[in-house]
PDB file of N, CA and C in Angstrom:
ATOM      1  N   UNK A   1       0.847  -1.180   0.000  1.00  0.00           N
ATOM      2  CA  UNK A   1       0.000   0.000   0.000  1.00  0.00           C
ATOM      3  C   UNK A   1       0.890   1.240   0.000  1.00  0.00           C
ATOM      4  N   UNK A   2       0.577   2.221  -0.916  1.00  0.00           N
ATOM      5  CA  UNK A   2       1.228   3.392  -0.703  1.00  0.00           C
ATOM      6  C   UNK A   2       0.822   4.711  -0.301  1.00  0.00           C
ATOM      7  N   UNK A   3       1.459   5.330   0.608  1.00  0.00           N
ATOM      8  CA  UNK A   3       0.598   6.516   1.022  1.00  0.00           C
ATOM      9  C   UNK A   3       1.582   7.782   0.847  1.00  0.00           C
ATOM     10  N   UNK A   4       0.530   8.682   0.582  1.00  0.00           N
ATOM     11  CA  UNK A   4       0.756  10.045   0.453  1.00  0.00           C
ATOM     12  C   UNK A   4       1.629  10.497   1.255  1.00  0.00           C
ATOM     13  N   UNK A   5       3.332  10.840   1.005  1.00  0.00           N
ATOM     14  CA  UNK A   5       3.522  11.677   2.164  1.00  0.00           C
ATOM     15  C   UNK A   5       3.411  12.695   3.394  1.00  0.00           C
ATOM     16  N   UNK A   6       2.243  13.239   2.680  1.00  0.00           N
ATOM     17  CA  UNK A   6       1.739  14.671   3.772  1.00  0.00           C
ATOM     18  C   UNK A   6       0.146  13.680   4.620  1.00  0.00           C
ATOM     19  N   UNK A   7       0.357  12.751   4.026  1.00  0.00           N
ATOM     20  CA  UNK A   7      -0.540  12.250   4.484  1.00  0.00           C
ATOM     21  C   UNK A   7      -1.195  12.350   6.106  1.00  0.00           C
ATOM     22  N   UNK A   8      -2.389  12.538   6.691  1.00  0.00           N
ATOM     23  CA  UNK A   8      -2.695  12.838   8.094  1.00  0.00           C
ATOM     24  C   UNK A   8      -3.726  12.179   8.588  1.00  0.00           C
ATOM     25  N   UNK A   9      -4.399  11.802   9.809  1.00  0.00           N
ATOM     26  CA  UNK A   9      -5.488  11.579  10.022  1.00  0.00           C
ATOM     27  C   UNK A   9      -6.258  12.898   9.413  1.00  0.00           C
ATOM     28  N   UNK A  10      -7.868  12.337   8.433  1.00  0.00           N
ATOM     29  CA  UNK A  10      -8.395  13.110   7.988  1.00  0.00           C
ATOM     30  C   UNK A  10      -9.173  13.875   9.549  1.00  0.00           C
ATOM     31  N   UNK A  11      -9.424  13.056  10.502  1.00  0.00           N
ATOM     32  CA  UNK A  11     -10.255  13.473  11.733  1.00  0.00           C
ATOM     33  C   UNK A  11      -9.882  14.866  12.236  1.00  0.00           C
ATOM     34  N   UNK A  12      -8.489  14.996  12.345  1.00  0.00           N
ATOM     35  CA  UNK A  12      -7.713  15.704  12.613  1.00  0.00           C
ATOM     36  C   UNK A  12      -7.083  16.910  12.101  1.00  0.00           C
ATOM     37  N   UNK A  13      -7.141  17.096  10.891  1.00  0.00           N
ATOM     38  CA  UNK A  13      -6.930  17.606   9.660  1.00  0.00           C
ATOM     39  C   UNK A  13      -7.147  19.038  10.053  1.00  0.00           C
ATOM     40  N   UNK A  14      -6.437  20.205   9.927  1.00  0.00           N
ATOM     41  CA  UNK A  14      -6.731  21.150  10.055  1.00  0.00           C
ATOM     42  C   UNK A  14      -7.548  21.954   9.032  1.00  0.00           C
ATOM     43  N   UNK A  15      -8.096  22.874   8.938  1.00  0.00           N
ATOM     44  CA  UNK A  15      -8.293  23.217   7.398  1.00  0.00           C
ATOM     45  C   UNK A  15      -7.159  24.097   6.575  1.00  0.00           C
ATOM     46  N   UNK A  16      -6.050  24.367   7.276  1.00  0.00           N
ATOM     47  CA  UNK A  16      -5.109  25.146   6.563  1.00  0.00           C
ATOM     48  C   UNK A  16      -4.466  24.051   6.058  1.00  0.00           C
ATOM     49  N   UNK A  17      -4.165  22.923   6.669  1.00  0.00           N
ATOM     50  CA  UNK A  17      -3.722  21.807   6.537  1.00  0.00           C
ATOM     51  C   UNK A  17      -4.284  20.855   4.903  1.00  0.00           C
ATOM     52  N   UNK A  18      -5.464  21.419   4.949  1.00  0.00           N
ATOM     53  CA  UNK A  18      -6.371  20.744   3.693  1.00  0.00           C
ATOM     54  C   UNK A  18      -5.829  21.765   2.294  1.00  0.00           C
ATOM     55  N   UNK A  19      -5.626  22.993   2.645  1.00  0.00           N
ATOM     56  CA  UNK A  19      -5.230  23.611   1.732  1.00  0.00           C
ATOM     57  C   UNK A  19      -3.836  23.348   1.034  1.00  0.00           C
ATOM     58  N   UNK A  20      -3.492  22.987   2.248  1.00  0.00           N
ATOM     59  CA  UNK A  20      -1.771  22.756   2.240  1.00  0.00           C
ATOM     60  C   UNK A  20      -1.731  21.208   1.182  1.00  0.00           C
ATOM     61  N   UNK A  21      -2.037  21.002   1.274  1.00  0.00           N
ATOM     62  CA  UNK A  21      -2.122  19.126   1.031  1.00  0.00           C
ATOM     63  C   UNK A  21      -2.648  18.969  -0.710  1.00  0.00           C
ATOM     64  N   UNK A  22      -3.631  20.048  -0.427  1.00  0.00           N
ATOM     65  CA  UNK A  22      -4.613  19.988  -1.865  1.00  0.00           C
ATOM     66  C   UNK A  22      -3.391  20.503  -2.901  1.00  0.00           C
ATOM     67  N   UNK A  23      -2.340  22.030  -2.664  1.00  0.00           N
ATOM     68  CA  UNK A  23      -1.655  22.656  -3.703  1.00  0.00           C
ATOM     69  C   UNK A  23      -0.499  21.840  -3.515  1.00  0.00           C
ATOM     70  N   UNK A  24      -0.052  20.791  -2.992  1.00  0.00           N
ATOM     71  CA  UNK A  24       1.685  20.391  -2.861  1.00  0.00           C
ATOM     72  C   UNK A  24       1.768  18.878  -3.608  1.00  0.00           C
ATOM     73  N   UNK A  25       2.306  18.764  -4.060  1.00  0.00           N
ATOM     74  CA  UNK A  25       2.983  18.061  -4.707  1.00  0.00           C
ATOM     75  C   UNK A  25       4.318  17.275  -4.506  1.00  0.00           C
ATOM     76  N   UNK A  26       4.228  15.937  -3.547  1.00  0.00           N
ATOM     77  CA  UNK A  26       5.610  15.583  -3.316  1.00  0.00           C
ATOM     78  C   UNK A  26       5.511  13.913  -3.791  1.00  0.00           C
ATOM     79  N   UNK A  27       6.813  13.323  -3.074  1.00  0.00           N
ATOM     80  CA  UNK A  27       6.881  11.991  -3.452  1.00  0.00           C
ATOM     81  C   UNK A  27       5.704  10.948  -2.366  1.00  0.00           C
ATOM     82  N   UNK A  28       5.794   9.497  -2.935  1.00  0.00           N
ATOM     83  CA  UNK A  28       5.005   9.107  -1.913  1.00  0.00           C
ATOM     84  C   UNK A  28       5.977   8.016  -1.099  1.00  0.00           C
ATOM     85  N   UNK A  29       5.332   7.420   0.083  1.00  0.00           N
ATOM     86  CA  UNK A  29       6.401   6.420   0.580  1.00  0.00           C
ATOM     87  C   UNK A  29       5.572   5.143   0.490  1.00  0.00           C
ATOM     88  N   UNK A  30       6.489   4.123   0.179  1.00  0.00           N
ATOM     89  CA  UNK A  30       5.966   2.444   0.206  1.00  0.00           C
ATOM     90  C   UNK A  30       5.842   1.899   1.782  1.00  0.00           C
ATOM     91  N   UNK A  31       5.216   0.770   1.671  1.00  0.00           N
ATOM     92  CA  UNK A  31       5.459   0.373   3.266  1.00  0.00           C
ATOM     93  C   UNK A  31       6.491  -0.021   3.600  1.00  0.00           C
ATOM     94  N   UNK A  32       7.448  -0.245   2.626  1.00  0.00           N
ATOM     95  CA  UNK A  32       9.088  -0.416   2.978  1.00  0.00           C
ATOM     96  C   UNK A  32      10.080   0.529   3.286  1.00  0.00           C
ATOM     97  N   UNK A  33       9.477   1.745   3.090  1.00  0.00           N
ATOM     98  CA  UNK A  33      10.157   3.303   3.593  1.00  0.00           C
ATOM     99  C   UNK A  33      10.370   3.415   2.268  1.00  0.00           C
ATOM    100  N   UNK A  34      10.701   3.106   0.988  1.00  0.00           N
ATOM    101  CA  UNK A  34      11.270   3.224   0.290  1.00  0.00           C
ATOM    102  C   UNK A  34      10.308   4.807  -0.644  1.00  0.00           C
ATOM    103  N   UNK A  35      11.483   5.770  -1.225  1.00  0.00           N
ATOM    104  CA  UNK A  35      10.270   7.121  -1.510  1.00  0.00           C
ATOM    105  C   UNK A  35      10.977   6.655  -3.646  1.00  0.00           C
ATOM    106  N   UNK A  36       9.259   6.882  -3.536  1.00  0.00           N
ATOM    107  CA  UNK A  36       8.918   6.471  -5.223  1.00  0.00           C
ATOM    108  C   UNK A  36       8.824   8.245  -5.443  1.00  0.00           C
ATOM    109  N   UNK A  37       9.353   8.293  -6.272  1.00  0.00           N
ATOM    110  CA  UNK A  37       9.762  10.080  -7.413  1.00  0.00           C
ATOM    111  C   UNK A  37       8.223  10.124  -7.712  1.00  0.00           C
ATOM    112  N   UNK A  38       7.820  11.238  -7.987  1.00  0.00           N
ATOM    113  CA  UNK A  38       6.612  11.612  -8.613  1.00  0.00           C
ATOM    114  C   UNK A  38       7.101  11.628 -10.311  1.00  0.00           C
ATOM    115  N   UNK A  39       6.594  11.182 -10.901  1.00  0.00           N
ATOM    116  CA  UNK A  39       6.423  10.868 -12.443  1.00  0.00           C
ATOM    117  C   UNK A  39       6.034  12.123 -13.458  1.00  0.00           C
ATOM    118  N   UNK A  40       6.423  12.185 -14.460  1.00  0.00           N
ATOM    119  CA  UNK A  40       6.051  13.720 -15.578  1.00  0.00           C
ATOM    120  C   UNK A  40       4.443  13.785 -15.104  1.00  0.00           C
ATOM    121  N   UNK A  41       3.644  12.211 -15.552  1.00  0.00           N
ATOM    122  CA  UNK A  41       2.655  12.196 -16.157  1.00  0.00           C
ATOM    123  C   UNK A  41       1.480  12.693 -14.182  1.00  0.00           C
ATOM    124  N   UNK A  42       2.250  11.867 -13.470  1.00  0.00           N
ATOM    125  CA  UNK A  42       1.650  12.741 -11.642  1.00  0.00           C
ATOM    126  C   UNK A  42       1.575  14.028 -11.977  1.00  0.00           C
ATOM    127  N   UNK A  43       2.606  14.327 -12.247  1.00  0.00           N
ATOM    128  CA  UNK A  43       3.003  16.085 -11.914  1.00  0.00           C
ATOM    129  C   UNK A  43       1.834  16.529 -12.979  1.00  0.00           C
ATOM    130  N   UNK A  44       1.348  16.268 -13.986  1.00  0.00           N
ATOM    131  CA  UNK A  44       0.624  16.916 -15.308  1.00  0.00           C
ATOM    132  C   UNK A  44      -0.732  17.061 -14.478  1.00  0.00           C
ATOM    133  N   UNK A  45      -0.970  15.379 -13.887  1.00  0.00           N
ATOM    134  CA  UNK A  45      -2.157  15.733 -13.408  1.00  0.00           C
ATOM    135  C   UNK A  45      -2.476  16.350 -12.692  1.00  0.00           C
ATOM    136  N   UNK A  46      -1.536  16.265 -11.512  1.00  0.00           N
ATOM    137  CA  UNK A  46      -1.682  17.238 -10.510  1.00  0.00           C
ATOM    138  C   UNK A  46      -2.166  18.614 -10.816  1.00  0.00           C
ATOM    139  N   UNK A  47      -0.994  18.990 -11.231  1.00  0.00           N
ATOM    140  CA  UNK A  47      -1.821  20.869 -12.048  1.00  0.00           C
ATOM    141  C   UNK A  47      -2.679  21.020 -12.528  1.00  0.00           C
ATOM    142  N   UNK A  48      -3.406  19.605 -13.339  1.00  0.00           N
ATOM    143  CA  UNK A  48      -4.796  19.752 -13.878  1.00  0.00           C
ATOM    144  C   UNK A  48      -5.948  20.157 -12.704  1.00  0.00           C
ATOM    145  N   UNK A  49      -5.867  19.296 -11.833  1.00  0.00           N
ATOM    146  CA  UNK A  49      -6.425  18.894 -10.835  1.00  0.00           C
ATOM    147  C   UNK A  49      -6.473  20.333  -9.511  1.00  0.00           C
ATOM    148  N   UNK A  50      -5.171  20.614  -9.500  1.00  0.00           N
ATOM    149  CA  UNK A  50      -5.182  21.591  -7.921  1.00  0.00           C
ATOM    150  C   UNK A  50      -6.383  22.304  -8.378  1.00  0.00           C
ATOM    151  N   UNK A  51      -6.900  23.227  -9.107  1.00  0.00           N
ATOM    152  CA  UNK A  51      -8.316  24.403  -8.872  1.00  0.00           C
ATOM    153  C   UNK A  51      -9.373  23.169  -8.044  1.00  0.00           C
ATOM    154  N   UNK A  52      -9.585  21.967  -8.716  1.00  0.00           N
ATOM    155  CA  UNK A  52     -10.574  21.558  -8.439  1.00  0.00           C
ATOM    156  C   UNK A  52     -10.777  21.230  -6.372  1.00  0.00           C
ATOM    157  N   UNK A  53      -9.288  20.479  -6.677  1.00  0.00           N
ATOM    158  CA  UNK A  53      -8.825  20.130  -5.298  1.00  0.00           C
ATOM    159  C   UNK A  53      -8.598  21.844  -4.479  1.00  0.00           C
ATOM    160  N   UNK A  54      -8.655  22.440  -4.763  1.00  0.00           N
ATOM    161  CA  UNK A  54      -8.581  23.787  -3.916  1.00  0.00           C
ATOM    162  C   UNK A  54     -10.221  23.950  -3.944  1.00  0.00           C
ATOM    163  N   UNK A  55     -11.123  24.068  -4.675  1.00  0.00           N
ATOM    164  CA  UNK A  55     -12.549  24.285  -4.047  1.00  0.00           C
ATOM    165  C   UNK A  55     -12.954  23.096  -3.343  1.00  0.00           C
ATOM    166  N   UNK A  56     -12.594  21.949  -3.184  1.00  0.00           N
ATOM    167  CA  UNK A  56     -13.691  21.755  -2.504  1.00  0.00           C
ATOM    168  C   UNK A  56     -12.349  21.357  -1.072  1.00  0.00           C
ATOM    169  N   UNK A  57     -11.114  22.096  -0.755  1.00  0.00           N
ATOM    170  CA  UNK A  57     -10.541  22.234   0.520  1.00  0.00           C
ATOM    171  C   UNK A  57     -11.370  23.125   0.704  1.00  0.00           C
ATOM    172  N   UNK A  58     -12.203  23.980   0.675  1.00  0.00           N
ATOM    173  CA  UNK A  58     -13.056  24.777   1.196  1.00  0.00           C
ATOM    174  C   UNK A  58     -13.999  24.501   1.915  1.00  0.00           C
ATOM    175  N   UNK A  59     -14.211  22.262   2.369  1.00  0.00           N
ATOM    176  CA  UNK A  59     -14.980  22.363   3.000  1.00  0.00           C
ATOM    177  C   UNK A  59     -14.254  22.279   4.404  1.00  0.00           C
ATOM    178  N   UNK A  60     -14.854  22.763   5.307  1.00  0.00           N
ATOM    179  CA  UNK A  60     -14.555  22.405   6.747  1.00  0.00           C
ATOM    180  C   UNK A  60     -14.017  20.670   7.444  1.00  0.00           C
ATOM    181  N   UNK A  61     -13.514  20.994   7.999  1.00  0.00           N
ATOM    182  CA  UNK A  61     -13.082  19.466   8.578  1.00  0.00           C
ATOM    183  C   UNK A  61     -14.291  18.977   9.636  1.00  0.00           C
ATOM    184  N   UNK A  62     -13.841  17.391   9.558  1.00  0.00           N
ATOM    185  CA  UNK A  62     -15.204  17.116   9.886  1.00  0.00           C
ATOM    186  C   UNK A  62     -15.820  17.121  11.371  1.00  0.00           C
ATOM    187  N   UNK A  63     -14.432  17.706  12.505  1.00  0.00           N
ATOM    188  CA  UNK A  63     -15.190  18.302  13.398  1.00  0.00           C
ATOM    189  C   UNK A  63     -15.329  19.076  14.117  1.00  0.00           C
ATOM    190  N   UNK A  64     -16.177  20.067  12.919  1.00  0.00           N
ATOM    191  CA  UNK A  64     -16.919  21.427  13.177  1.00  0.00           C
ATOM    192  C   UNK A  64     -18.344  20.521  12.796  1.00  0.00           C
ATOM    193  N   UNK A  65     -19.025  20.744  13.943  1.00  0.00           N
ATOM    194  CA  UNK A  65     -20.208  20.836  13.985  1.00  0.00           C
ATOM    195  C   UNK A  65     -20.855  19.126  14.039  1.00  0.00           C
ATOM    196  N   UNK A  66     -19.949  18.391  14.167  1.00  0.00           N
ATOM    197  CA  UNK A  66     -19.758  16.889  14.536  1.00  0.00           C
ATOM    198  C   UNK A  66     -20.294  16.512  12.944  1.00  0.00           C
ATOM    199  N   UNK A  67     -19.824  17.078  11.927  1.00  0.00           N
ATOM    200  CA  UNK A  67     -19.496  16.536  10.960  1.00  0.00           C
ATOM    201  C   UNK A  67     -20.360  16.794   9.689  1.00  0.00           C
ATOM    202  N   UNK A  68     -21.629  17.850  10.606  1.00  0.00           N
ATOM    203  CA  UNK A  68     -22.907  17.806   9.713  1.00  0.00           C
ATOM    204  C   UNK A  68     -22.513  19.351   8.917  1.00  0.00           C
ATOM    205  N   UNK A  69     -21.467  20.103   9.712  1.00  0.00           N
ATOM    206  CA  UNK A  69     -21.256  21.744   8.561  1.00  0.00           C
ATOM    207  C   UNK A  69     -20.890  20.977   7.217  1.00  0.00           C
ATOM    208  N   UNK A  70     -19.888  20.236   7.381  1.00  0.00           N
ATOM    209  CA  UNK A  70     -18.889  19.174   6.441  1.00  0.00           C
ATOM    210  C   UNK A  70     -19.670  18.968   5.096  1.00  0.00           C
ATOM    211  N   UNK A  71     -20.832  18.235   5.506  1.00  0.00           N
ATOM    212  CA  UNK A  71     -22.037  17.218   4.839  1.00  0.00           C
ATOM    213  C   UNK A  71     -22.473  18.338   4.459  1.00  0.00           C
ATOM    214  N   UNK A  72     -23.415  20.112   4.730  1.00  0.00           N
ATOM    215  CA  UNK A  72     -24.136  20.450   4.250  1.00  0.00           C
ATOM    216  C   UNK A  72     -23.150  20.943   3.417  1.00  0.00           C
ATOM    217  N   UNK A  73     -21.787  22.178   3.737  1.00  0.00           N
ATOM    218  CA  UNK A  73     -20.947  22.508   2.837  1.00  0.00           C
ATOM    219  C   UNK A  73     -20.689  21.417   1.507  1.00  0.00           C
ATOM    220  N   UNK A  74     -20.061  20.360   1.765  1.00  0.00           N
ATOM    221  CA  UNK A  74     -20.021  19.390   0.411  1.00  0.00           C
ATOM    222  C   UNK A  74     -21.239  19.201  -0.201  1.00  0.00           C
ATOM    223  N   UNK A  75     -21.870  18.778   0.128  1.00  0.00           N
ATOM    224  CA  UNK A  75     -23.416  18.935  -0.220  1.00  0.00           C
ATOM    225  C   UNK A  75     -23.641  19.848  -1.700  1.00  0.00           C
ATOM    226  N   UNK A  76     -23.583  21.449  -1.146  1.00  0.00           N
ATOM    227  CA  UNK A  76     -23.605  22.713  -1.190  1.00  0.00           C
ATOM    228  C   UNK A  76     -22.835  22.900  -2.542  1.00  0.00           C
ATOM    229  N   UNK A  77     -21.591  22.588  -2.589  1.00  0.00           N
ATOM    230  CA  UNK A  77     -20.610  22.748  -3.189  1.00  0.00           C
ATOM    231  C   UNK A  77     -20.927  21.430  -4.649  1.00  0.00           C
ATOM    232  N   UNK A  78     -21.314  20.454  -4.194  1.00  0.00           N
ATOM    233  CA  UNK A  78     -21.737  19.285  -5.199  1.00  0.00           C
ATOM    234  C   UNK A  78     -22.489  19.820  -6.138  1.00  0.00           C
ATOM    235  N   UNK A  79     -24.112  20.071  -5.706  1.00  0.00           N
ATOM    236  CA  UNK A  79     -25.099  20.938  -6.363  1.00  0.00           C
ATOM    237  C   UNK A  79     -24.294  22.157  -7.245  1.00  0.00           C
ATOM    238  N   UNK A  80     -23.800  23.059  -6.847  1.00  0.00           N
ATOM    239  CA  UNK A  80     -22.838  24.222  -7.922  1.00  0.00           C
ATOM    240  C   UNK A  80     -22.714  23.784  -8.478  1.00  0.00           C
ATOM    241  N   UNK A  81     -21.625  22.514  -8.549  1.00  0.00           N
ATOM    242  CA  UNK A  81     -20.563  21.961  -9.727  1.00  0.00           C
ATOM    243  C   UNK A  81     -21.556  21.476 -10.665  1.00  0.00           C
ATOM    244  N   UNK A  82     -22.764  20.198 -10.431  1.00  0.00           N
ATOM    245  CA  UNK A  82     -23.670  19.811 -11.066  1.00  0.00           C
ATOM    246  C   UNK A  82     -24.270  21.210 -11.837  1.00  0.00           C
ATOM    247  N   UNK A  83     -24.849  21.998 -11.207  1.00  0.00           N
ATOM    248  CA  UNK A  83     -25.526  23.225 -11.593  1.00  0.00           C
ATOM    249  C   UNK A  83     -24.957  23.704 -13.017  1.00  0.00           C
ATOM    250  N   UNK A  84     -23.423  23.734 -12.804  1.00  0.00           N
ATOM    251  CA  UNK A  84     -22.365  24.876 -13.773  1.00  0.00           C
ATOM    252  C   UNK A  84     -22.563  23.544 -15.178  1.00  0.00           C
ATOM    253  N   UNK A  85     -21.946  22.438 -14.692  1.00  0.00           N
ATOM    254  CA  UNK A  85     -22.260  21.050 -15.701  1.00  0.00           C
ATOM    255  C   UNK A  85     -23.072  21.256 -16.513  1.00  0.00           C
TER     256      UNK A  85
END
């Protein structure tokens, strides 16, 4: 299994932290410690991707409000995107 280096408990997650995570771009680590390079074709997507991954770090972490601000914000934010579609 491989995980994200900046990787965090999501529970925990700050929201500056979500911002942080959504624009960066690093390597990942194996369960052997071993760190795999990010690839041309990662990096392409990535940049495709950060606007999207930056709106919806806009939602709150999930505990504010024991999880339900979270749910209506995503929610909220789903409907737009569908809407603009």
């Amino acid at each position: 299994m491989v995980k994200h280096f900046l990787q965090g408990d999501s529970a925990s997650m700050s929201w500056g932290y979500q911002f942080k995570s959504a624009t960066m771009l690093g390597p990942t680590i194996d369960d052997d410690g071993a760190i795999d390079e990010v690839t041309a074709t990662e990096a392409l997507m990535h940049f495709l991707q950060v606007p999207w991954k930056v709106i919806f770090a806009t939602i709150p972490p999930r505990r504010y409000g024991g999880g339900w601000v979270a749910f209506v914000v995503a929610l909220a934010e789903i409907g737009i995107v569908t809407f603009v579609v």
